[in-house]
N, C-alpha and C. Protein backbone atom coordinates (compact mmCIF):
# COMPACT_ATOMS: atom_id res chain seq x y z
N UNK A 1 5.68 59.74 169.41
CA UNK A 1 6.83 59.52 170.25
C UNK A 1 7.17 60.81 170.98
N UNK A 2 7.79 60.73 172.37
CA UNK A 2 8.08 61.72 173.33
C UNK A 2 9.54 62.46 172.53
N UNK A 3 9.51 63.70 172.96
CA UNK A 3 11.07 64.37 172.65
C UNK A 3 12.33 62.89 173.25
N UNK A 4 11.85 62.28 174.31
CA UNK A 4 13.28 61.63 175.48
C UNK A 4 13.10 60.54 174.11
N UNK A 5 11.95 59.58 173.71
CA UNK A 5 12.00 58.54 172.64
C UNK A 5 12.80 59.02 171.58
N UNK A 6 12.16 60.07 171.10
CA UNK A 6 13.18 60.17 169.57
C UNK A 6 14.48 60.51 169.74
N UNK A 7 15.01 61.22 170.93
CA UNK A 7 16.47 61.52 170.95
C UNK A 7 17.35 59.62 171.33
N UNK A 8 16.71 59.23 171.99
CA UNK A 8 17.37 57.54 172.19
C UNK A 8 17.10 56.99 170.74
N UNK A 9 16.06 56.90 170.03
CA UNK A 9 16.04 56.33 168.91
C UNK A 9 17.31 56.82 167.86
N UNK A 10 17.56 58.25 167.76
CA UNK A 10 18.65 58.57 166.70
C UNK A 10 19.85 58.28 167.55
N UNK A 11 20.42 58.14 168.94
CA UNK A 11 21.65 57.93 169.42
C UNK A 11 21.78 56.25 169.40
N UNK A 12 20.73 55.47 169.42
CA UNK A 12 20.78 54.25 169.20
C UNK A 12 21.28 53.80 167.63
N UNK A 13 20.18 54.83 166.58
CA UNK A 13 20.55 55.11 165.28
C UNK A 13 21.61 55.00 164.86
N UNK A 14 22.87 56.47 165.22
CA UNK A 14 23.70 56.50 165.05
C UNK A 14 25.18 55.37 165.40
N UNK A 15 24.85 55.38 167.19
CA UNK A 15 25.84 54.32 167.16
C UNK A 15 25.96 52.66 167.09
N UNK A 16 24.77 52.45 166.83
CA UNK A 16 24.42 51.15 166.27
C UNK A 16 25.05 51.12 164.61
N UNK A 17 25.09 52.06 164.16
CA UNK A 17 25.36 52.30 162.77
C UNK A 17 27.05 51.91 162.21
N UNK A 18 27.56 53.20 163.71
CA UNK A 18 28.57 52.81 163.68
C UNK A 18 29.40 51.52 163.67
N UNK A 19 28.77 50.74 165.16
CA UNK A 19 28.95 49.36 165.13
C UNK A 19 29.02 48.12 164.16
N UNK A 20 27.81 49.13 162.80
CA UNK A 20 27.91 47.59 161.80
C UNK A 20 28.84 47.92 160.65
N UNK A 21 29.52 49.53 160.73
CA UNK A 21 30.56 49.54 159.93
C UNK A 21 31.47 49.07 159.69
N UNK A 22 31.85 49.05 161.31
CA UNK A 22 33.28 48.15 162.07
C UNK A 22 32.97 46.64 161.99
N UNK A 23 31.90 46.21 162.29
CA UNK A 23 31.29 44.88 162.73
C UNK A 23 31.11 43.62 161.71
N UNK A 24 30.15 44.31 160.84
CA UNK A 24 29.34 43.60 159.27
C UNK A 24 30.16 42.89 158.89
N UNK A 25 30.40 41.39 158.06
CA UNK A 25 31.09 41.16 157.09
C UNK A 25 31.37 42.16 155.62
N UNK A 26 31.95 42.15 155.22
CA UNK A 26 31.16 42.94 153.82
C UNK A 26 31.33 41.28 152.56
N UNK A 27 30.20 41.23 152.11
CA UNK A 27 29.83 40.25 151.52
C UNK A 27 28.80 40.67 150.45
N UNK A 28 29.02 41.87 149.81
CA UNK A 28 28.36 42.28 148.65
C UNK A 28 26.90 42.70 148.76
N UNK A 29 26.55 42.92 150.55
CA UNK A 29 25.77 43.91 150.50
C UNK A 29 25.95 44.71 151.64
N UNK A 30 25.03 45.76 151.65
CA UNK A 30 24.91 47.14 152.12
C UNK A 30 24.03 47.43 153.00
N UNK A 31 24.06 47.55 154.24
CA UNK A 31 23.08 47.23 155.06
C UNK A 31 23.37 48.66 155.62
N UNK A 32 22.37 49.43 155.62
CA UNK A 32 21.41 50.67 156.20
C UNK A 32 20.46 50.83 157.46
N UNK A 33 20.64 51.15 158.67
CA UNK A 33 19.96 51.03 159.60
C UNK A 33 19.09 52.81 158.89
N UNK A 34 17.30 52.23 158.69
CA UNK A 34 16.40 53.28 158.37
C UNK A 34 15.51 53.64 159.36
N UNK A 35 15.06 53.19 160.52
CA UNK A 35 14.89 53.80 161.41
C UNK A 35 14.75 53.01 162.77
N UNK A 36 14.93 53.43 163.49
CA UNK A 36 14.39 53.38 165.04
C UNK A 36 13.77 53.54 165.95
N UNK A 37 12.66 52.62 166.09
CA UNK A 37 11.33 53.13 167.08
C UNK A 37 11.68 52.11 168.22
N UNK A 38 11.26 53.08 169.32
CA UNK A 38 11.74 52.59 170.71
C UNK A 38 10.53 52.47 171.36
N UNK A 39 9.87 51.55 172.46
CA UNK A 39 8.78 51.50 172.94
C UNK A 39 8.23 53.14 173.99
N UNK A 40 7.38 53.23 174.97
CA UNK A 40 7.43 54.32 175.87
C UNK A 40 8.62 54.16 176.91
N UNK A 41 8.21 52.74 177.25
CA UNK A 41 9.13 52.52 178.52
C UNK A 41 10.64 51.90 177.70
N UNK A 42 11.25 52.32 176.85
CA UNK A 42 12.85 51.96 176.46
C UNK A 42 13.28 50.72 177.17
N UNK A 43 12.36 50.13 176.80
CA UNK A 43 12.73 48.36 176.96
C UNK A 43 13.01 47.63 175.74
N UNK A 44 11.89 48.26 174.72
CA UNK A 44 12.31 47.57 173.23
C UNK A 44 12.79 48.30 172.33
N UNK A 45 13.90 48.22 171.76
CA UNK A 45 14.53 49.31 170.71
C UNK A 45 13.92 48.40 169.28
N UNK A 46 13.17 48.81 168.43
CA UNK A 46 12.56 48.35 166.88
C UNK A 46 13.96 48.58 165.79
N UNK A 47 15.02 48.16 165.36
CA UNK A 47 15.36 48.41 164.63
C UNK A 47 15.16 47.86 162.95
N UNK A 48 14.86 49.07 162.27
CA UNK A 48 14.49 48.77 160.81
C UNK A 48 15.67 48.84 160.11
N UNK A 49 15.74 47.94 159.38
CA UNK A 49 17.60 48.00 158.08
C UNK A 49 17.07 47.87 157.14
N UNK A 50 17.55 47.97 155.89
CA UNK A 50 17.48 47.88 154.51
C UNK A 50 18.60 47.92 153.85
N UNK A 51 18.69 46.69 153.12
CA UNK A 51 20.02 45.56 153.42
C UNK A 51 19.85 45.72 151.19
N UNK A 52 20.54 45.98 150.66
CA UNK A 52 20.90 46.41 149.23
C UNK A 52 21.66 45.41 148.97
N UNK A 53 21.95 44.47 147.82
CA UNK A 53 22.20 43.62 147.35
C UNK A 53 21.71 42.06 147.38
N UNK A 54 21.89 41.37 146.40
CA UNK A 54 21.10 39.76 146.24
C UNK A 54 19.91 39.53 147.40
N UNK A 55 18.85 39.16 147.20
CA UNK A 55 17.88 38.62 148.00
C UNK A 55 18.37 37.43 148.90
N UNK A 56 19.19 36.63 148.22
CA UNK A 56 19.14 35.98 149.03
C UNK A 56 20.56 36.41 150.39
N UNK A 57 21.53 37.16 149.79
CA UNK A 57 22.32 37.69 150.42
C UNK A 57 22.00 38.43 151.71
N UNK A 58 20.71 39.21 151.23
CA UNK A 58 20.19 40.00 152.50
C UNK A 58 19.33 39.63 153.63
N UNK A 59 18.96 37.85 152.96
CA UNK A 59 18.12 37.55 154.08
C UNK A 59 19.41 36.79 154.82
N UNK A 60 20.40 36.30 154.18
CA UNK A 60 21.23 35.84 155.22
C UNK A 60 21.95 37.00 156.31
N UNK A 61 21.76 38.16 155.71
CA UNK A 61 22.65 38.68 156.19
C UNK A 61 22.08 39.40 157.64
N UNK A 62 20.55 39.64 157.08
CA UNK A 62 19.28 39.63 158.57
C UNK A 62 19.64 38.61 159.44
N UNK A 63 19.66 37.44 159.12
CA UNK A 63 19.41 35.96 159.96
C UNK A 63 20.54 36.36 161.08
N UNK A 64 22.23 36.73 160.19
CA UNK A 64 22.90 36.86 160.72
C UNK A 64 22.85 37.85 162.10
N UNK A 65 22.66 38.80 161.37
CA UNK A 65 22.46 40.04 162.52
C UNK A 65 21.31 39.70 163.71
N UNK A 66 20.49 39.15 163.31
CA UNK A 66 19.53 38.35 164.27
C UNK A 66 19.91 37.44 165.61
N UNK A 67 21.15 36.68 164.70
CA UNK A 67 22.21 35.75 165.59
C UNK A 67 22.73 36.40 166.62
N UNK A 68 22.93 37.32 166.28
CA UNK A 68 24.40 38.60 167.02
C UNK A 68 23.71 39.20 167.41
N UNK A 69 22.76 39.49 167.43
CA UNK A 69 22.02 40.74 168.57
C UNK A 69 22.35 40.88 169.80
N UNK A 70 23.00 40.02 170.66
CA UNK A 70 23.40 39.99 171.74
C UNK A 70 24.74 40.89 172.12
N UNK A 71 25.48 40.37 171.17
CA UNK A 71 26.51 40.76 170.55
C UNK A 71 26.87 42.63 170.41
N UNK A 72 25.96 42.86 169.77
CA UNK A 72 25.05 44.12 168.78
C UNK A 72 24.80 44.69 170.30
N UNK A 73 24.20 43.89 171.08
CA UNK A 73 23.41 45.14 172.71
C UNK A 73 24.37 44.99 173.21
N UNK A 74 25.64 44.57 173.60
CA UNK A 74 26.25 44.33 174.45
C UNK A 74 27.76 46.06 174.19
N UNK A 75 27.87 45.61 172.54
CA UNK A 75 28.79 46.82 171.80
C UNK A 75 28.04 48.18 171.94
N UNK A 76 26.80 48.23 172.08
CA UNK A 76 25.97 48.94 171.89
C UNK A 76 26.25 50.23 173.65
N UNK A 77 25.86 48.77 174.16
CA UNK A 77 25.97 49.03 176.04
C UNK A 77 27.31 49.88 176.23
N UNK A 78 28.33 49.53 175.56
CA UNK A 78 29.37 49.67 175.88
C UNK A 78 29.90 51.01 175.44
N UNK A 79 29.38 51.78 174.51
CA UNK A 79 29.07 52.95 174.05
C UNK A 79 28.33 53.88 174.82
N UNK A 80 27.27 53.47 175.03
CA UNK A 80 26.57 54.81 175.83
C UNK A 80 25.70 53.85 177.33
N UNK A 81 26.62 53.38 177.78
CA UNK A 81 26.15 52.65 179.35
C UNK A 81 25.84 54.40 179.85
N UNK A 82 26.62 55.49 180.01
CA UNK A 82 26.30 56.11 181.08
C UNK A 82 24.70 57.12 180.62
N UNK A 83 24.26 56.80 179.77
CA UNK A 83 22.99 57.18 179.07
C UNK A 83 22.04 56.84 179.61
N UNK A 84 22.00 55.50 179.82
CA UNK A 84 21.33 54.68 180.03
C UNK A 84 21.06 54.04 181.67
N UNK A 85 20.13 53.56 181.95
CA UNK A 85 19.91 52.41 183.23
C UNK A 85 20.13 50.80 183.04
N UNK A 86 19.22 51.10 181.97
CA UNK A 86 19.19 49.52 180.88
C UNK A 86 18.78 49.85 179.73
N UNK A 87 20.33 48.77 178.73
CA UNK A 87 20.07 49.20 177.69
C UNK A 87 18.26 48.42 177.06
N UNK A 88 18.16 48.95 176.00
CA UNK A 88 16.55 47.80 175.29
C UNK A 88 17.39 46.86 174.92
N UNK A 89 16.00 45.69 174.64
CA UNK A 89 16.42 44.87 174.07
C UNK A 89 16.21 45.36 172.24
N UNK A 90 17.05 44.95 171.61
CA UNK A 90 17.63 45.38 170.29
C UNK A 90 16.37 43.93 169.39
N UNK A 91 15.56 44.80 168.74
CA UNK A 91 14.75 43.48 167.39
C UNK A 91 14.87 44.14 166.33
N UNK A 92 15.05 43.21 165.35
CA UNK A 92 15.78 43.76 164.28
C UNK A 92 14.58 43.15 163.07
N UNK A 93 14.33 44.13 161.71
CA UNK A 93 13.22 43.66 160.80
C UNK A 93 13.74 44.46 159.51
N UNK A 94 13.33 43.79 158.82
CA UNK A 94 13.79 44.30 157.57
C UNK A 94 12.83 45.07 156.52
N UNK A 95 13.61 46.70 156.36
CA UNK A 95 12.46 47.42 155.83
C UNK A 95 12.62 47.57 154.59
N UNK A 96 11.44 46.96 153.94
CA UNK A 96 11.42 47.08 152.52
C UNK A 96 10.54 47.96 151.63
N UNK A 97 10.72 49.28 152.36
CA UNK A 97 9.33 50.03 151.77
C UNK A 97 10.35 50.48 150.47
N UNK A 98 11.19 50.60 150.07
CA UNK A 98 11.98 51.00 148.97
C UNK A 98 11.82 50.37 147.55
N UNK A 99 11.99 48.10 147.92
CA UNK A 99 11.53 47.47 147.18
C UNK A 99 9.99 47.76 146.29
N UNK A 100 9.16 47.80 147.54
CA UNK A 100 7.55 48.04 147.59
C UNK A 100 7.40 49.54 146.73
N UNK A 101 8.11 50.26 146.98
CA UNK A 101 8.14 51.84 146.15
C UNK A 101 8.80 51.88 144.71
N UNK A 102 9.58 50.81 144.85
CA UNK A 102 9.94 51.11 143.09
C UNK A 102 9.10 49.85 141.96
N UNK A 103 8.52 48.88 142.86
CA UNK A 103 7.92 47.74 142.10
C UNK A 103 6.55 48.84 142.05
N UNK A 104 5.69 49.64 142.55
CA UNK A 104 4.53 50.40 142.22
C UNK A 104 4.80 51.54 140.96
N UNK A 105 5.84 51.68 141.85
CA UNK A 105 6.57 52.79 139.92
C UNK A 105 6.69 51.96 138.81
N UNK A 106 6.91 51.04 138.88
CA UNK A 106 6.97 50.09 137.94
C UNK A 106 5.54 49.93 137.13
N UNK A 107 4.70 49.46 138.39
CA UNK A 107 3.39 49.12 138.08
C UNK A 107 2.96 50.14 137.14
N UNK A 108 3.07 51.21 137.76
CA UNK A 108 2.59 53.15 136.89
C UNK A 108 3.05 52.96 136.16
N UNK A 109 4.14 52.79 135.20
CA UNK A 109 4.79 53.17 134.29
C UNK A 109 4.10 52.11 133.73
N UNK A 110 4.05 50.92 133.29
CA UNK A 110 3.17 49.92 132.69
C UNK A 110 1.89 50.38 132.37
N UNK A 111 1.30 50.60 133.45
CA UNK A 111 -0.63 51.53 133.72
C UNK A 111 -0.37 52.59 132.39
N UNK A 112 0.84 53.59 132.20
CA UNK A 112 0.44 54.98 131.94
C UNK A 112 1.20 54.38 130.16
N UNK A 113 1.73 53.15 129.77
CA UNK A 113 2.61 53.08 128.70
C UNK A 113 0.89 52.00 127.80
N UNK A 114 0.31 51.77 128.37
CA UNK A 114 -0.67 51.35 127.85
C UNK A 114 -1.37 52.31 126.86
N UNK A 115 -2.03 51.87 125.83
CA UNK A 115 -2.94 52.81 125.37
C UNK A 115 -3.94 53.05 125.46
N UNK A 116 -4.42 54.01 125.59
CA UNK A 116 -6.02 54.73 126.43
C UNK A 116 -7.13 53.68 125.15
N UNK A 117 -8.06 53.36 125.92
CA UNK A 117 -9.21 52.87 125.61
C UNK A 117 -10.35 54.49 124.62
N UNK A 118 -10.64 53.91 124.04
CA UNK A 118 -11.59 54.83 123.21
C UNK A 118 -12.98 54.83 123.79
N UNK A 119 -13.27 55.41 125.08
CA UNK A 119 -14.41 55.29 125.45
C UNK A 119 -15.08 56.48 125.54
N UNK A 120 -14.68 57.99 124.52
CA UNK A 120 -15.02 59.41 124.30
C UNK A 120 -15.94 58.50 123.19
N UNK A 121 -15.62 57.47 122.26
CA UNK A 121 -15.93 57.19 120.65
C UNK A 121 -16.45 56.49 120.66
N UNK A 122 -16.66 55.54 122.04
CA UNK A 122 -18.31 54.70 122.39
C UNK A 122 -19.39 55.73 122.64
N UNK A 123 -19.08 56.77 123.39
CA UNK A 123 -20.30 57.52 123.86
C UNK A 123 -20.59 58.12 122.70
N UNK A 124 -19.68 58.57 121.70
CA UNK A 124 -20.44 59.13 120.72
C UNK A 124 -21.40 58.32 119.67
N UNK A 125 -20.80 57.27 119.73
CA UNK A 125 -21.31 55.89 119.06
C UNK A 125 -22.57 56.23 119.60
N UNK A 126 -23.26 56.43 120.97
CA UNK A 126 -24.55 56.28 121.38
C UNK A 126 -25.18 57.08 120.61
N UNK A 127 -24.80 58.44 120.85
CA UNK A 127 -25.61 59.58 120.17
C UNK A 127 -26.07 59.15 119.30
């Protein structure tokens, strides 16, 4: 990404952030905007969230924000119009590398709580 991409990605970051403070229901989860990748030409803003509480809570709560995106670019616009020519269009996905990172720790800790195989006491067996 260009220096001009990553500075729109964290001001999108930030006041998009803001917006779902004010905005969000709060309904027992916690929704985290984790990053922002913007295309070359700032037509598509990528936004990644990671949404903390009940599974099924957080996919409603995606669907929701999905609904409102319009909503979301419009509050968005209205913040930093003089930044901008046109704002992106705002897509929203849900990042779960956190889930994916603690279910592999998981996995390790299982792998390493096992007990080692005796395969020093086969080879000696050969001798």
């Amino acid at each position: 990404m260009s220096i001009r991409t990553e500075r729109v990605a964290e001001l999108i970051q930030r006041e998009l952030g803001n917006i779902f403070q004010k905005e969000l229901p709060r309904n027992g989860t916690l929704t985290t905007i984790v990053a922002v990748k913007i295309t070359p030409d700032l037509g598509i803003a990528r936004i990644y969230l990671s949404i903390l509480g009940a599974k099924e809570l957080a996919q409603s709560m995606l669907g929701h924000i999905k609904k409102e995106s319009k909503f979301f670019r419009k509050e968005l616009a209205s913040k930093i119009r003089n930044q901008f020519r046109q704002m992106p269009e705002l897509e929203f996905y849900l990042d779960d590398v956190a889930e994916k990172a603690s279910r592999i720790e998981e996995l390790l800790k299982i792998a390493n709580a096992q007990p080692k195989s005796t395969d020093g006491a086969a080879e000696q067996a050969k001798c």
